[in-house]
Protein backbone atom coordinates (compact mmCIF):
# COMPACT_ATOMS: atom_id res chain seq x y z
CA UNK A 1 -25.29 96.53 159.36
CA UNK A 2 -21.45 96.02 160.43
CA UNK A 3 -20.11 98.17 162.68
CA UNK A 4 -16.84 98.73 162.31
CA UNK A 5 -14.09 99.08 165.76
CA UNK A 6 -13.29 102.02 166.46
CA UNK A 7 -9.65 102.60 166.43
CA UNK A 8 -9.95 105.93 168.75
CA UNK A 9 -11.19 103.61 171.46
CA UNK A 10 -8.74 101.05 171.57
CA UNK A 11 -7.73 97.76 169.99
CA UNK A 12 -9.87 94.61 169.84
CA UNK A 13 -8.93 93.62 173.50
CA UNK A 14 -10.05 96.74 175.36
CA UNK A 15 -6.36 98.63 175.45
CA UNK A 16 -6.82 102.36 174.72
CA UNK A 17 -3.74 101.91 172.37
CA UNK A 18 -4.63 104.90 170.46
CA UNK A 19 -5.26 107.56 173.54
CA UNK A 20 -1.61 106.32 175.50
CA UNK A 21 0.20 107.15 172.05
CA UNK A 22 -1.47 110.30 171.78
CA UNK A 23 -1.17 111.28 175.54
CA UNK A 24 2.48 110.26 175.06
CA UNK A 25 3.28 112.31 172.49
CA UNK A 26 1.86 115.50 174.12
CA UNK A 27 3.72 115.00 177.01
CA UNK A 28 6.96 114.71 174.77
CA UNK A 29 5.72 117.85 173.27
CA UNK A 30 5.23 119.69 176.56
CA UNK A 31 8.69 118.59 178.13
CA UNK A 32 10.50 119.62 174.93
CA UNK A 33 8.83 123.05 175.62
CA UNK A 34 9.18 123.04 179.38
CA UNK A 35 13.23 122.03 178.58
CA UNK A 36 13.54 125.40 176.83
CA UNK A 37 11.33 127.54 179.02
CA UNK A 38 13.41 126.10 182.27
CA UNK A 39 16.89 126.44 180.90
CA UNK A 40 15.77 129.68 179.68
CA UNK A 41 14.11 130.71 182.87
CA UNK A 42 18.17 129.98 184.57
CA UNK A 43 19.71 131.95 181.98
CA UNK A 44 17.14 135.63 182.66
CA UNK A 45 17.55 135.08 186.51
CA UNK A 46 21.53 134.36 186.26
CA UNK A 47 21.96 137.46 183.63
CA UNK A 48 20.23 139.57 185.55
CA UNK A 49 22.04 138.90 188.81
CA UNK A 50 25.34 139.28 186.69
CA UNK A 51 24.12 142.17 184.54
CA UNK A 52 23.34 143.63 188.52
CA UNK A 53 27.11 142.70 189.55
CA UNK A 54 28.56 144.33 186.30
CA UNK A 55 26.69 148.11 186.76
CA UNK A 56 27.67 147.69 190.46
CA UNK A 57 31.15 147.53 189.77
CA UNK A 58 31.48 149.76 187.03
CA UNK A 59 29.59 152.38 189.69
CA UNK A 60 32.44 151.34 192.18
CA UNK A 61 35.23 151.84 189.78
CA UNK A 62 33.84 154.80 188.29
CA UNK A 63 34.13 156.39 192.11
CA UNK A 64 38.00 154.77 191.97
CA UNK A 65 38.19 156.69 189.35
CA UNK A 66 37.24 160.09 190.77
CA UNK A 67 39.44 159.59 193.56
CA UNK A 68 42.46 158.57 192.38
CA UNK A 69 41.95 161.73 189.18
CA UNK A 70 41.24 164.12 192.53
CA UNK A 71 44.39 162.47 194.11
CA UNK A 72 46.51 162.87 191.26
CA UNK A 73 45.38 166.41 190.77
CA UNK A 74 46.43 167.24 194.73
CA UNK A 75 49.33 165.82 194.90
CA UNK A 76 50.46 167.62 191.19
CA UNK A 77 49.46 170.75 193.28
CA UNK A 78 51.67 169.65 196.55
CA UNK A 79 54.64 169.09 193.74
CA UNK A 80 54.15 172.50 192.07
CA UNK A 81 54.39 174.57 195.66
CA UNK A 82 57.17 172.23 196.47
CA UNK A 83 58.41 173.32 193.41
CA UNK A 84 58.03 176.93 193.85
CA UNK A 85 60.07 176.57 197.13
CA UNK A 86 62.66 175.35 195.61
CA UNK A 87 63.34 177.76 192.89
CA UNK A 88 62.92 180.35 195.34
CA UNK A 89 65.93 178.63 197.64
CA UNK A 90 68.12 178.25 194.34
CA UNK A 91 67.73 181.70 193.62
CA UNK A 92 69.14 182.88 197.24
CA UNK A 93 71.90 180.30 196.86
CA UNK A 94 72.72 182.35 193.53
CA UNK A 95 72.08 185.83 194.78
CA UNK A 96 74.64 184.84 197.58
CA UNK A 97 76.38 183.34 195.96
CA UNK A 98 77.40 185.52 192.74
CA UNK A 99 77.71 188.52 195.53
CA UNK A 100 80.51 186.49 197.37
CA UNK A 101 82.05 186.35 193.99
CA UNK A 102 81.94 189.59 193.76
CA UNK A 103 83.32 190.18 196.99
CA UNK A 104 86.36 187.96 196.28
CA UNK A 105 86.95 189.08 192.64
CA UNK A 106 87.60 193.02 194.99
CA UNK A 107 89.51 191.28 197.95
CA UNK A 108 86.94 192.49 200.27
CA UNK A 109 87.10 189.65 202.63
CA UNK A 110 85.56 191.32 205.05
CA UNK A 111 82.46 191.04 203.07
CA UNK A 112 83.20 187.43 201.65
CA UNK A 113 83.33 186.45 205.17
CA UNK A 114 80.07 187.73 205.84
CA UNK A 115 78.20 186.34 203.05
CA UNK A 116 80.03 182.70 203.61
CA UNK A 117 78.34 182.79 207.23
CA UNK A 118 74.54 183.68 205.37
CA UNK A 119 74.69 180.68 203.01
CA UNK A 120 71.71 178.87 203.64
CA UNK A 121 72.68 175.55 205.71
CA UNK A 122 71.77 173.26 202.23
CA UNK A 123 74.25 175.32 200.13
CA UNK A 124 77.01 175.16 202.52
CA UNK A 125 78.00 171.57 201.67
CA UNK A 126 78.38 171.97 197.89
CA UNK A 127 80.16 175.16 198.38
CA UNK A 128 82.78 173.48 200.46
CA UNK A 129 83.31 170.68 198.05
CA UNK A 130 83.80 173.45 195.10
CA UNK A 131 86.56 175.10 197.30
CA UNK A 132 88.29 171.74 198.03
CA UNK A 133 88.71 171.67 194.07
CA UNK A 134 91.24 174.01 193.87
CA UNK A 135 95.19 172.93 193.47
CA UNK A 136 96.53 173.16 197.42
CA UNK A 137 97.78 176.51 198.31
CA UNK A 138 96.01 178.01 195.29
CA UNK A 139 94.36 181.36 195.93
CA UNK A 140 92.14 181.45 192.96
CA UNK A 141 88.49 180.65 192.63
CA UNK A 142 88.03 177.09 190.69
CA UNK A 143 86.10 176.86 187.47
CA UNK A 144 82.34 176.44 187.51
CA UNK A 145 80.19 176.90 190.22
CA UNK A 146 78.67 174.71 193.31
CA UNK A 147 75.70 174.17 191.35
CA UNK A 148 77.40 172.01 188.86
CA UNK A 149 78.10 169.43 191.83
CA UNK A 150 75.78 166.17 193.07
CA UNK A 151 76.36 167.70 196.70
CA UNK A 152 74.15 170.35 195.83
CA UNK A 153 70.83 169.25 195.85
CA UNK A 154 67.77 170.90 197.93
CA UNK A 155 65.29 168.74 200.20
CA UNK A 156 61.91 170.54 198.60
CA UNK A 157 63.13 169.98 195.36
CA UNK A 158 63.42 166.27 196.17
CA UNK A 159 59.91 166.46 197.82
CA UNK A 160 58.45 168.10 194.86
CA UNK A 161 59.84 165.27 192.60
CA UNK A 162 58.63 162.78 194.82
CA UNK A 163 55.02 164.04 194.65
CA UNK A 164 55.21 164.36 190.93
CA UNK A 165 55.96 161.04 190.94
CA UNK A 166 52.91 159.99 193.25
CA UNK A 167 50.63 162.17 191.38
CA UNK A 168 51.39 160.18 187.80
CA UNK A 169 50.76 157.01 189.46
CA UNK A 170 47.64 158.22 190.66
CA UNK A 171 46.95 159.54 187.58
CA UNK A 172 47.90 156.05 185.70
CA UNK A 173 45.80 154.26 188.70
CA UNK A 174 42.61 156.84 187.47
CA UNK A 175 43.05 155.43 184.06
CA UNK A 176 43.49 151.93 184.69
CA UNK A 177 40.63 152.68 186.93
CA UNK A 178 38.49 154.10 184.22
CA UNK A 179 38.94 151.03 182.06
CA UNK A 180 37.91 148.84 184.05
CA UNK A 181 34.96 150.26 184.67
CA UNK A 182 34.02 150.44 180.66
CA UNK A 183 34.83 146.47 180.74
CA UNK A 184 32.69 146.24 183.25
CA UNK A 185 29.90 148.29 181.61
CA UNK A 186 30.74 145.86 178.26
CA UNK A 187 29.61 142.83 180.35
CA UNK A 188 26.42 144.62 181.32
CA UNK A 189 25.12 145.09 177.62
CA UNK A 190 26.66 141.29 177.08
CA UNK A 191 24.04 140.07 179.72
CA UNK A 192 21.50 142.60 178.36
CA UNK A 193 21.80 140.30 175.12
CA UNK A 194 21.76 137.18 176.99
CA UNK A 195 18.26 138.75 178.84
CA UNK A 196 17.34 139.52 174.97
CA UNK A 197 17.75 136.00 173.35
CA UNK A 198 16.64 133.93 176.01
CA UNK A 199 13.21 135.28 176.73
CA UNK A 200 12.94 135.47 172.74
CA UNK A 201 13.84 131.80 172.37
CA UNK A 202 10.65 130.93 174.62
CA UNK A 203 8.54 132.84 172.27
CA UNK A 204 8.78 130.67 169.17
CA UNK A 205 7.17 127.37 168.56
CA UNK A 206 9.44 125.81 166.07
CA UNK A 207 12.36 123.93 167.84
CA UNK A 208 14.68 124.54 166.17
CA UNK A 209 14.34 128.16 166.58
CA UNK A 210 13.49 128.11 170.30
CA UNK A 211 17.03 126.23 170.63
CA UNK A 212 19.45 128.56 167.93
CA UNK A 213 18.33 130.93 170.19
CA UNK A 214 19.23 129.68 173.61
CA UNK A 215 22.45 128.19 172.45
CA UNK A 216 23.47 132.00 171.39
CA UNK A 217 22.33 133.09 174.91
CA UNK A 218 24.30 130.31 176.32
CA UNK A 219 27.40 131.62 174.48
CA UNK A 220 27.09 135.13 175.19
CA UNK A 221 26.59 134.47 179.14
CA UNK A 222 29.74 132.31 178.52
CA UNK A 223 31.68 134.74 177.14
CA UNK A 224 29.91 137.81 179.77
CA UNK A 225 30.86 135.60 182.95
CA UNK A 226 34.40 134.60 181.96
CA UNK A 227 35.13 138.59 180.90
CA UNK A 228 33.14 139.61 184.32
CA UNK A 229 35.17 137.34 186.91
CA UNK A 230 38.59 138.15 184.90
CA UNK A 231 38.48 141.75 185.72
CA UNK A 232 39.33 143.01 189.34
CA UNK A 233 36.67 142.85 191.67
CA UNK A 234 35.85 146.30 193.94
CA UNK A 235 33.72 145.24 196.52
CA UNK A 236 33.75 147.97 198.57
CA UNK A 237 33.70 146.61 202.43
């Protein structure tokens, strides 16, 4: 009876040809597989730091956002009861004003005298440069009124524009504020996706699959990390 080598336990000289080939080849198998598992392992631990940094900040802008809105809205206030002083001065100047007329247009200058000394201290200056229109040595009244001048101008009705000015770039700085924070909240559900394909891509066995789907993680972290770190960063201390 011939018995035949056997090829599973080497070749003719005693080398277990065979067993290194085959012990070879699952060790090629296994670091293929460990390759993907590792780089995907990286890309779940960096997304979810990231995906952490992007909910942070949209939290943080989200409270820029309240301020600055609650800002806006104060200072709109501050202009309206600036605002309110203002037309209140105006209509003194005007009640004073039209009754000096009136005084003037009967000759009572007794009267005229006594309203010119209760203009209020604002009016005063634009009333002065009116008068100084009038052709020299002219008695009569010249056309239009002090109103119509740029001398006349009251300091709450500067103050009121000034805070309606402040309030819409508070208002603007809410909005801005508010955007941001959505961008940020995009780059959360971008590393959501790149949590979703890379611990999917260690769940198939073909290759090819395993890799399609870690190249689209790699790409979507890409595109997450460049959109995160191009936005303005709140960190808050």
């Amino acid at each position: 009876m011939t018995i035949e080598p056997d090829d599973d336990l080497g070749s003719s000289d005693g080398a277990p040809v065979a067993h290194d080939h085959s012990f070879a080849a699952a060790a090629r198998d296994a670091w293929h597989d460990e390759r993907v598992e590792i780089a995907a392992a990286i890309l779940l631990s960096l997304a979810t730091v990231l995906s952490a940094w992007g909910a942070y900040q949209a939290t943080r802008w989200g409270g820029n956002q309240a301020n600055s809105y609650a800002l806006s809205a104060s200072l709109r206030s501050e202009s309206a009861r600036h605002g309110a002083v203002a037309t209140r001065q105006i209509q003194i100047d005007v009640a004073t004003f039209i009754a000096w007329s009136s005084a003037k247009a009967q000759r009572d200058s007794q009267l005229a005298d006594f309203l010119e000394t209760r203009f209020r201290a604002e009016f005063k200056p634009a009333f002065a440069a009116w008068l100084a229109e009038r052709p020299a040595g002219s008695t009569e009244l010249p056309p239009g009124t002090p109103f119509d001048l740029p001398t006349y101008h009251l300091a709450e009705q500067d103050l009121a524009d000034a805070k309606a000015v402040d309030s819409e770039r508070a208002l603007k700085a809410a909005q801005t504020a508010n955007q941001t924070g959505d961008d940020f909240v995009l780059t959360a559900v971008l590393f959501a996706s790149v949590l979703f394909f890379a611990g999917m891509a260690a769940r198939f066995r073909p290759q090819w699959i395993r890799w399609a789907m870690l190249g689209v993680a790699v790409v979507i972290f890409c595109i997450g990390l460049v959109v995160e770190f191009s936005l303005p960063q709140s960190v808050g201390f």
